[in-house]
C-alpha atoms as a PDB file:
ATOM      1  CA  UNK A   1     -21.760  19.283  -2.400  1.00  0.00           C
ATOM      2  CA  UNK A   2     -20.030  22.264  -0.819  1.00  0.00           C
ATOM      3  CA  UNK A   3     -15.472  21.565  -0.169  1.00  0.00           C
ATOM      4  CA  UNK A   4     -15.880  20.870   3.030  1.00  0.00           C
ATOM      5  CA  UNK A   5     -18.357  18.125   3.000  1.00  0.00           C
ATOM      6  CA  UNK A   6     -16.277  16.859   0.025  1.00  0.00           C
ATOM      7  CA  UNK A   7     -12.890  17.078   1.862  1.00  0.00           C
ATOM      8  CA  UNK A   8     -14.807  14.980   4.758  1.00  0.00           C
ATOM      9  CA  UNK A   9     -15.966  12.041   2.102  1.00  0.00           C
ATOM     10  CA  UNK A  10     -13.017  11.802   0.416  1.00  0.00           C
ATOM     11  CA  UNK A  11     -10.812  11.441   3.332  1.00  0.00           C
ATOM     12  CA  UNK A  12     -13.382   9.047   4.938  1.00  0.00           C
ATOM     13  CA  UNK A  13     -12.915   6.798   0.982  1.00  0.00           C
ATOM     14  CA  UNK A  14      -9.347   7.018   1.557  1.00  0.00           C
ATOM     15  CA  UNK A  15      -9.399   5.428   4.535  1.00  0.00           C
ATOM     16  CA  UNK A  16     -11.514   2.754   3.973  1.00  0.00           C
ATOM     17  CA  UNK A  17      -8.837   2.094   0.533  1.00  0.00           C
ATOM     18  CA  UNK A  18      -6.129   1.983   3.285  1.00  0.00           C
ATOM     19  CA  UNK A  19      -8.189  -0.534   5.447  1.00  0.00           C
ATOM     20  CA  UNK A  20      -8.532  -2.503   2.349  1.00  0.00           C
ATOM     21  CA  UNK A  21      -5.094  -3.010   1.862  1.00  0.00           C
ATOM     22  CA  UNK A  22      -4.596  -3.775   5.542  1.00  0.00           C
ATOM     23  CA  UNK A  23      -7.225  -6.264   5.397  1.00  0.00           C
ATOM     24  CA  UNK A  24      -5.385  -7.798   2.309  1.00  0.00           C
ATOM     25  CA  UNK A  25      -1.612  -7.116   3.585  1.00  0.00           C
ATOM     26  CA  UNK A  26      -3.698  -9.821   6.318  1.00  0.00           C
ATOM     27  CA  UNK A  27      -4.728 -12.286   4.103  1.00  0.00           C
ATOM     28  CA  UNK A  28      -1.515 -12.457   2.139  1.00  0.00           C
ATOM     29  CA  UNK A  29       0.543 -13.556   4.876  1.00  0.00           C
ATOM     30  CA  UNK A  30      -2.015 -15.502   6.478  1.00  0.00           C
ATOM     31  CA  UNK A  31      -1.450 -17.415   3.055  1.00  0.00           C
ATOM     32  CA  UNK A  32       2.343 -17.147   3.113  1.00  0.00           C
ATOM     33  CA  UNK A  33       1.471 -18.768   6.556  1.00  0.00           C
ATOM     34  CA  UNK A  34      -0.432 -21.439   5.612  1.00  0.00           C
ATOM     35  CA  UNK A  35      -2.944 -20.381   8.404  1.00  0.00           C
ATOM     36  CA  UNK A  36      -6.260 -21.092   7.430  1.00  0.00           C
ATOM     37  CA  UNK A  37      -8.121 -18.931  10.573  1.00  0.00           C
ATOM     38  CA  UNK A  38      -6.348 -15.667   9.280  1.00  0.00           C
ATOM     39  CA  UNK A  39      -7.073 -16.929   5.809  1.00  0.00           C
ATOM     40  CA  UNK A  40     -11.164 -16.736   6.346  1.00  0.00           C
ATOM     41  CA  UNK A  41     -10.860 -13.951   8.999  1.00  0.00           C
ATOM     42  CA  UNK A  42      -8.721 -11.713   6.422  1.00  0.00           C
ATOM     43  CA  UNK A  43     -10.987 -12.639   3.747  1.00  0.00           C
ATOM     44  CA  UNK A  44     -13.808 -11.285   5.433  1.00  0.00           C
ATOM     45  CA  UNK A  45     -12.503  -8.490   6.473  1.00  0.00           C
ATOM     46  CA  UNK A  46     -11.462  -7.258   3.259  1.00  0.00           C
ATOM     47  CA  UNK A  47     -15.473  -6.846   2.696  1.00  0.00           C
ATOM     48  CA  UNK A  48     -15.683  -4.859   5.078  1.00  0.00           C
ATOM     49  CA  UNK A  49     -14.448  -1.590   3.836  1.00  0.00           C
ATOM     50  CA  UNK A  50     -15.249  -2.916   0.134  1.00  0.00           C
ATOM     51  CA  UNK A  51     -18.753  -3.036   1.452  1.00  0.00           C
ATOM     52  CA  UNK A  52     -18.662   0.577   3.336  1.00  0.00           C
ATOM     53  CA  UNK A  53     -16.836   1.854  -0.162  1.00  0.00           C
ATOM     54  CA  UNK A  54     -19.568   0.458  -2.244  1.00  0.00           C
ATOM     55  CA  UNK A  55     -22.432   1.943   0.062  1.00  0.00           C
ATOM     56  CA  UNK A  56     -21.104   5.767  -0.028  1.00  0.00           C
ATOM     57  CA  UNK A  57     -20.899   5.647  -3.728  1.00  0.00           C
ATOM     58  CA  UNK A  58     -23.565   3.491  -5.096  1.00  0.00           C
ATOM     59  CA  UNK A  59     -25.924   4.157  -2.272  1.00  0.00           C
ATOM     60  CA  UNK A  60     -29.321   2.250  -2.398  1.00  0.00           C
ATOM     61  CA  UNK A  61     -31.753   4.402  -0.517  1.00  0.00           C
ATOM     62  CA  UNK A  62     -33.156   7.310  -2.623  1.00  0.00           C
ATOM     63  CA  UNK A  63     -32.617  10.324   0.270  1.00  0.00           C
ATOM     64  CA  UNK A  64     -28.420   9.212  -0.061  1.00  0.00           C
ATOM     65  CA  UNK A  65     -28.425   9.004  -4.066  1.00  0.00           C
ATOM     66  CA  UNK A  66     -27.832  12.853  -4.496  1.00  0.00           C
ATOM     67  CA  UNK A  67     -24.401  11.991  -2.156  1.00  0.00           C
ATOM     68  CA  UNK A  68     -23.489   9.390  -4.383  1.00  0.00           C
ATOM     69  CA  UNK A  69     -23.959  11.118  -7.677  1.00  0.00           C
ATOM     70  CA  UNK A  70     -21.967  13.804  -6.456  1.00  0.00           C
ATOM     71  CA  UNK A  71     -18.943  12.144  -5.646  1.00  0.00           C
ATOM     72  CA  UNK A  72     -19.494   9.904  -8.500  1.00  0.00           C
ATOM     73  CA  UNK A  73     -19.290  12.925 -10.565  1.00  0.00           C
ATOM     74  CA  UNK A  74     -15.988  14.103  -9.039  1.00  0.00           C
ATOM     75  CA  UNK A  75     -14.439  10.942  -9.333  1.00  0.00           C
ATOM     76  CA  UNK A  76     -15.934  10.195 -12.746  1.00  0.00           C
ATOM     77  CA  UNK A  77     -16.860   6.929 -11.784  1.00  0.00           C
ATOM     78  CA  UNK A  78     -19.885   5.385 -13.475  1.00  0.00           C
ATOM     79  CA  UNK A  79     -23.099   3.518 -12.580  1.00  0.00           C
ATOM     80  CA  UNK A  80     -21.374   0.325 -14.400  1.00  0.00           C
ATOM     81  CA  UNK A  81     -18.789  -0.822 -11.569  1.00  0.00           C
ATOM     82  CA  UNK A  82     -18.227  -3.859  -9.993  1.00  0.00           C
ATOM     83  CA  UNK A  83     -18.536  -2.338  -6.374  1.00  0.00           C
ATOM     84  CA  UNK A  84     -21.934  -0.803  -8.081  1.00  0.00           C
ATOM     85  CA  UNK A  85     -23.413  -4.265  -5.826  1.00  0.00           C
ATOM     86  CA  UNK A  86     -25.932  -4.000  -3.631  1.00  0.00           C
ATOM     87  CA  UNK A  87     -25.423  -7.350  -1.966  1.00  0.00           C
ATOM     88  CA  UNK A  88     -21.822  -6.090  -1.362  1.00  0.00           C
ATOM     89  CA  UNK A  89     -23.080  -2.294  -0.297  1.00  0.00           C
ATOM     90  CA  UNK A  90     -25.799  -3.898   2.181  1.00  0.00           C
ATOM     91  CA  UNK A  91     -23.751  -7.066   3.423  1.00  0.00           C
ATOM     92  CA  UNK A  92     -23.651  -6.068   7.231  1.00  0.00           C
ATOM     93  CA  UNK A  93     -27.124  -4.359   7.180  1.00  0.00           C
ATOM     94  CA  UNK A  94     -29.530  -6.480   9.247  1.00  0.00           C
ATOM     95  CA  UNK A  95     -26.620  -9.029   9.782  1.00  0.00           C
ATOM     96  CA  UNK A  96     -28.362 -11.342  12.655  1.00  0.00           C
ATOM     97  CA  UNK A  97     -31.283 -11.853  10.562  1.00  0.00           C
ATOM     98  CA  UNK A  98     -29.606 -12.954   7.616  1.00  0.00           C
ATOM     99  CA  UNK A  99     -28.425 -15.875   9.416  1.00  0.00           C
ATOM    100  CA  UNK A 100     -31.772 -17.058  10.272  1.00  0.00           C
ATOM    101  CA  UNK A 101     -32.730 -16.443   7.026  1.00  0.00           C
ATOM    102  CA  UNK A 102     -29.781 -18.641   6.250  1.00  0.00           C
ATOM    103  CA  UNK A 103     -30.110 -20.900   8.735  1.00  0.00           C
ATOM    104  CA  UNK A 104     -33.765 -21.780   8.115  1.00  0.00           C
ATOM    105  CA  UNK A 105     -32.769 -21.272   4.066  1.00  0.00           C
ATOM    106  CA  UNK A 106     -30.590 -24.555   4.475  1.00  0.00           C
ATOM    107  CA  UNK A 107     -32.517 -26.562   6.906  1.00  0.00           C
ATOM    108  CA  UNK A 108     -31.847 -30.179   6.231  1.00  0.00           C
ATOM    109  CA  UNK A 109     -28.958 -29.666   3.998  1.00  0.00           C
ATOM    110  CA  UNK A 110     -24.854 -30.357   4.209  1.00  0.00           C
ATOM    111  CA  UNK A 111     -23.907 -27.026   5.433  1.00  0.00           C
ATOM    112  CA  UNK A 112     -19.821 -26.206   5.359  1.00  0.00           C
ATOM    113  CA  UNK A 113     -18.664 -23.605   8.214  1.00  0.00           C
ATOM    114  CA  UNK A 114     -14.570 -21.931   8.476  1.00  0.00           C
ATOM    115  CA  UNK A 115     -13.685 -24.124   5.648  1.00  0.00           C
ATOM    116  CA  UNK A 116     -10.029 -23.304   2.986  1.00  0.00           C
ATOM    117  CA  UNK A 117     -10.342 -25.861  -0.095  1.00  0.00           C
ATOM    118  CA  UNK A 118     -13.139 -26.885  -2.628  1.00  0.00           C
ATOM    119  CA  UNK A 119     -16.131 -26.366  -0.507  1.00  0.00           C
ATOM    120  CA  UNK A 120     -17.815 -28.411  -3.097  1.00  0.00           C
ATOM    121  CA  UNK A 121     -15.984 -31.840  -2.515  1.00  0.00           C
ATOM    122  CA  UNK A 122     -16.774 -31.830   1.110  1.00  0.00           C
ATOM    123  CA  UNK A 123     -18.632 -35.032   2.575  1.00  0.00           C
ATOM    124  CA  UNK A 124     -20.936 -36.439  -0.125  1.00  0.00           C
ATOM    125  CA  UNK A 125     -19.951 -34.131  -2.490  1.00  0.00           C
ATOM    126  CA  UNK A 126     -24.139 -32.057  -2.493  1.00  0.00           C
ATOM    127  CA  UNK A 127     -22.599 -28.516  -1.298  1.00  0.00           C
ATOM    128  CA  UNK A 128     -24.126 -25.900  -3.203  1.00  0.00           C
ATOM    129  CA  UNK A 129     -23.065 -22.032  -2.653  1.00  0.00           C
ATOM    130  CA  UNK A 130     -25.927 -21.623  -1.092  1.00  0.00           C
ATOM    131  CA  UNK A 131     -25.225 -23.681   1.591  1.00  0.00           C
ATOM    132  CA  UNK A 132     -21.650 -22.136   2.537  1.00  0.00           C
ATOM    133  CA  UNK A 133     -21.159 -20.076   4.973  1.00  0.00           C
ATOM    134  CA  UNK A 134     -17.574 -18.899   5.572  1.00  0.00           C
ATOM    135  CA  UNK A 135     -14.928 -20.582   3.412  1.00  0.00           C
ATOM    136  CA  UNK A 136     -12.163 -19.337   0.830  1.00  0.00           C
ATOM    137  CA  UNK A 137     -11.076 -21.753  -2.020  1.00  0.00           C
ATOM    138  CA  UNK A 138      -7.748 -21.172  -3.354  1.00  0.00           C
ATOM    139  CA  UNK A 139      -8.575 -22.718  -7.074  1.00  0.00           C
ATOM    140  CA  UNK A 140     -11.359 -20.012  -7.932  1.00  0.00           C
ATOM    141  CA  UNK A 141     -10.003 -16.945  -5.398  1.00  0.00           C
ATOM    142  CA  UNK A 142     -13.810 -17.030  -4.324  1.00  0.00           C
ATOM    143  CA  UNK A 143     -14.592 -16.396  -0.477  1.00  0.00           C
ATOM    144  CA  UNK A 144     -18.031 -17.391   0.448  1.00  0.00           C
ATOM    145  CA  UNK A 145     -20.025 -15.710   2.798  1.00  0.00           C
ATOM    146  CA  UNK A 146     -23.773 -16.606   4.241  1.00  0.00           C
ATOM    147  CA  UNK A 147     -24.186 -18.921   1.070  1.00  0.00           C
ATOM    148  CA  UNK A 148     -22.483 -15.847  -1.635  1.00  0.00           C
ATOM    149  CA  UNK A 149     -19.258 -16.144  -3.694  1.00  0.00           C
ATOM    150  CA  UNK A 150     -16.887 -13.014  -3.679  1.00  0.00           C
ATOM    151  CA  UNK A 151     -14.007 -12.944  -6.093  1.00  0.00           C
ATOM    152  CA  UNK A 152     -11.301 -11.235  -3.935  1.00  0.00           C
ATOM    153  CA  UNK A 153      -9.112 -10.355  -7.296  1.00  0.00           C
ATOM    154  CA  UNK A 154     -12.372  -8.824  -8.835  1.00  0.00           C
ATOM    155  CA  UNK A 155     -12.478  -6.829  -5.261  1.00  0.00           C
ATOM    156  CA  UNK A 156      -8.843  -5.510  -5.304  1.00  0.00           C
ATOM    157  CA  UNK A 157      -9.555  -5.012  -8.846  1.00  0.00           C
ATOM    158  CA  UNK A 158     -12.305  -2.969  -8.016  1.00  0.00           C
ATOM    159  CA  UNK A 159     -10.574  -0.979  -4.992  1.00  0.00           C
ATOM    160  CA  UNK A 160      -7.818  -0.214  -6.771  1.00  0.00           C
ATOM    161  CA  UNK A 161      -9.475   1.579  -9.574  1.00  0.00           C
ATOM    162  CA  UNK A 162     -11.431   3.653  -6.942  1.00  0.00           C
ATOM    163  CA  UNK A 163      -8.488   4.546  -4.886  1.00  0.00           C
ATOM    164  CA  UNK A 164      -6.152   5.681  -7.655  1.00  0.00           C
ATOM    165  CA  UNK A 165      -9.382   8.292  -8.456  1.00  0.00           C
ATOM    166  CA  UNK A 166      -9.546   9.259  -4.898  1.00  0.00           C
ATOM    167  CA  UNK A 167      -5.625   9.646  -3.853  1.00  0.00           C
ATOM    168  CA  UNK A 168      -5.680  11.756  -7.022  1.00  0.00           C
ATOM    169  CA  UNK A 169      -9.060  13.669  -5.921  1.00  0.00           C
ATOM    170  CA  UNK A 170      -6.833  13.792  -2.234  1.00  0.00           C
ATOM    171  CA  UNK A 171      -3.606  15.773  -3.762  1.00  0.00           C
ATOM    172  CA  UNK A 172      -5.652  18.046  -5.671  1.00  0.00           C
ATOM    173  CA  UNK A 173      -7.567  18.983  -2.578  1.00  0.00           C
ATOM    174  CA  UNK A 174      -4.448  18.833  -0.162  1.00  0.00           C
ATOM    175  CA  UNK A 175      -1.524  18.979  -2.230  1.00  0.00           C
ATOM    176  CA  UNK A 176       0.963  19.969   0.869  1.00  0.00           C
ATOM    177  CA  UNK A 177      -0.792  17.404   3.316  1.00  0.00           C
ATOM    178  CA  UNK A 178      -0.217  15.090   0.533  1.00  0.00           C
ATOM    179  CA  UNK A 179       3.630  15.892  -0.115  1.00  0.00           C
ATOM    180  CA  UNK A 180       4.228  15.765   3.662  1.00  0.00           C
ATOM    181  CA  UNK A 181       2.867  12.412   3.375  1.00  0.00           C
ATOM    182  CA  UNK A 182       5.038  11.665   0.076  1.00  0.00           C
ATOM    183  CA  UNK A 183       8.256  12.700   2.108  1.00  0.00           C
ATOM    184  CA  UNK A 184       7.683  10.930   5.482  1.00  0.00           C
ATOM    185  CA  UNK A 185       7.329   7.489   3.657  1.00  0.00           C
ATOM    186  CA  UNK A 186      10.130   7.720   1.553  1.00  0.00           C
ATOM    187  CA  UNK A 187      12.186   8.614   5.436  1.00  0.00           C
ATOM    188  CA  UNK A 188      10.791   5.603   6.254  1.00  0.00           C
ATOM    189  CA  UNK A 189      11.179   3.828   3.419  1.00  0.00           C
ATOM    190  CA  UNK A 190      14.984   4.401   3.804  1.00  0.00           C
ATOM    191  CA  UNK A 191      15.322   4.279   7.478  1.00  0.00           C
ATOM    192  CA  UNK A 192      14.250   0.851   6.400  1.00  0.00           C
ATOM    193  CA  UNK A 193      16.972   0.328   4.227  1.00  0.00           C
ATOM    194  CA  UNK A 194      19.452   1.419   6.150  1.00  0.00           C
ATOM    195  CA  UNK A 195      18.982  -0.771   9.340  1.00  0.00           C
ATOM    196  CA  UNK A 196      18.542  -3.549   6.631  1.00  0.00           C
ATOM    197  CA  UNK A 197      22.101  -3.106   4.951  1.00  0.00           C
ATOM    198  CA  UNK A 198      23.346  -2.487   8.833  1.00  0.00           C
ATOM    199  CA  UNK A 199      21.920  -6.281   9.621  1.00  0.00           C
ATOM    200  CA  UNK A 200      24.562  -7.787   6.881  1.00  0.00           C
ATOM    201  CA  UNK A 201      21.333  -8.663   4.744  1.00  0.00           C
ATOM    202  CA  UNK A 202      20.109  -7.456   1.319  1.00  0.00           C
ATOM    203  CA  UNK A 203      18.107  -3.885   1.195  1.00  0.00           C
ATOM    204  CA  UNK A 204      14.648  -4.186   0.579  1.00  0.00           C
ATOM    205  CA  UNK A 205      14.385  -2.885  -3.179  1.00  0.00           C
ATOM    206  CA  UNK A 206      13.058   0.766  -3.575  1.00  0.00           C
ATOM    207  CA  UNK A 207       9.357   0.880  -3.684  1.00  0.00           C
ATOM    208  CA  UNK A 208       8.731  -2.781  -2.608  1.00  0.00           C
ATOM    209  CA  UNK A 209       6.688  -1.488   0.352  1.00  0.00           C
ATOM    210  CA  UNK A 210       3.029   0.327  -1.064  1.00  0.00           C
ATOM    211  CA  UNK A 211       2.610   3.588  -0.219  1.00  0.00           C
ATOM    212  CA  UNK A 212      -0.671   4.178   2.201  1.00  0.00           C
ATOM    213  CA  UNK A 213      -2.542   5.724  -0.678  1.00  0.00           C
ATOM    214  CA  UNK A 214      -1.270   2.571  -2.877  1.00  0.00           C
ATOM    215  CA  UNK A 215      -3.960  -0.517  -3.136  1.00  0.00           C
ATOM    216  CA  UNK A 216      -2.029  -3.462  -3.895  1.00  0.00           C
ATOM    217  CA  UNK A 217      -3.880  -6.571  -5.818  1.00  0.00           C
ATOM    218  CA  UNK A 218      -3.633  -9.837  -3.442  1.00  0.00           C
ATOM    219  CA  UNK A 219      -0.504 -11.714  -4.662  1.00  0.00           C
ATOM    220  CA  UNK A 220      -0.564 -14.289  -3.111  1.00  0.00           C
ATOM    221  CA  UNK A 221      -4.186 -16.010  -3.587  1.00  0.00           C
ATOM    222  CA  UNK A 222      -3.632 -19.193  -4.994  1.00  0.00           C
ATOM    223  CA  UNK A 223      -1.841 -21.777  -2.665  1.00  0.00           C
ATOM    224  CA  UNK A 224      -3.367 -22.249   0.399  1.00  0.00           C
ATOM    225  CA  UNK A 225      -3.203 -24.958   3.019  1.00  0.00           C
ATOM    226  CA  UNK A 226      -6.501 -27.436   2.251  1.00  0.00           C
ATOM    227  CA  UNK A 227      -7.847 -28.534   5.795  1.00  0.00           C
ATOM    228  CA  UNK A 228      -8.398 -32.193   5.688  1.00  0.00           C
ATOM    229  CA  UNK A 229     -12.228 -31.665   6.670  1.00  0.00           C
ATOM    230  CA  UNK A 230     -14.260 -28.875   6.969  1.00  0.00           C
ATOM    231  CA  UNK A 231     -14.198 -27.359  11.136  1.00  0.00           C
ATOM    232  CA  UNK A 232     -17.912 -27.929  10.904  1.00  0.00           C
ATOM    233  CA  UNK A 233     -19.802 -29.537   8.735  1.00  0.00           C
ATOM    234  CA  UNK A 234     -23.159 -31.169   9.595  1.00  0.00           C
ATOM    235  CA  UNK A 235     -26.744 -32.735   8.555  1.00  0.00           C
ATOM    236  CA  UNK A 236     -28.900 -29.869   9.897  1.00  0.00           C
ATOM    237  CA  UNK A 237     -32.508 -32.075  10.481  1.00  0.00           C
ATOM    238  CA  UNK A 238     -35.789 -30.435   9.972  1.00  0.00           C
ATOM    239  CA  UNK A 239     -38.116 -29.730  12.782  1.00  0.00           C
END
């Protein structure tokens, strides 16, 4: 892989770190919140770029592996990874049909739909993963998608380990981009600080906000709003 198509993968990986941490800068105040929409609509989106991360480097059709192994190699990643997944690489691929394969999966079964809580004590208490399709419960950190569990620590787990290889693969490649970069946040950082202390309140401490080529884990997974009862949750009948 020649520097230029490098410089062009690695910036795209960066990215799609920094849209992870959007996506989970989201969720975590969705939680603060208590707002159980943003809850399941961050949640998912945080698969997103996990999904498009996992794809580039672990990709599962042979003509892309050469790609993959060489940016692999120059982030020294290994085939042993949890984003190494290719339910999680291939989760948008073919996304319509995967409903009805859902749909017709679960036919005649309690199904739970935009649910935050225990998906399994809904109704009569028969919920099986399989049978979720969108809902986040705050006891396990799992977010279920079309009848899958997704550990959203093990995900920022995950992202984090790759971005910290590619932000370091970044400076090497554009150290002066990167120091421009360096210098503008820590501007803002205290041009932050300053109209704080000018409010009368107390300065945000130094560092508190990440750095765009920082991934934080989600901090604040674990106490969530339960909805009383599932948004929809019904008897689907057989033909």
């Amino acid at each position: 892989m020649d520097n230029n198509t490098l410089a062009i993968y690695i910036h795209e990986l960066r990215n799609q770190c920094m849209h992870t941490q959007a996506s989970f800068n989201l969720f975590n105040q969705a939680m603060v919140n208590r707002a159980n929409p943003g809850i399941l609509y961050g949640a998912q989106m945080i698969l997103m770029p996990a999904s498009q991360v996992s794809a580039l480097l672990w990709p599962t059709r042979a003509r892309a592996r050469g790609r993959g192994e060489a940016l692999r190699k120059v982030l020294q990643l290994g085939e042993k990874h949890p984003l190494n997944n290719r339910g999680l690489s291939e989760l948008w691929e073919r996304a319509d049909e995967k409903m009805e394969e859902w749909v017709a999966a679960t036919k005649g079964q309690q199904v739970v739909f935009d649910y935050v809580g225990d998906p399994t004590q809904i109704g009569d208490g028969s919920t099986t993963e399989q049978c979720i399709f969108r809902a986040y419960n705050p006891a396990n950190r799992v977010f279920y998608y079309r009848g899958v569990g997704y550990s959203l620590q093990a995900v920022a787990d995950a992202m984090m380990d790759v971005a910290g290889r590619v932000n370091a693969v970044y400076r090497q490649m554009f150290p002066e981009q990167a120091k421009a970069e360096d210098e503008a946040r820590r501007r803002a950082q205290e041009a932050a600080e300053a109209a704080q202390a000018a409010q009368g309140g107390a300065a945000p401490e130094a560092g508190a906000a990440p750095a765009n080529d920082e991934l934080p884990a989600p901090v604040d997974l674990g106490d969530a709003a339960e909805t009383p009862a599932p948004k929809k949750t019904s008897k689907k009948k057989a033909d």
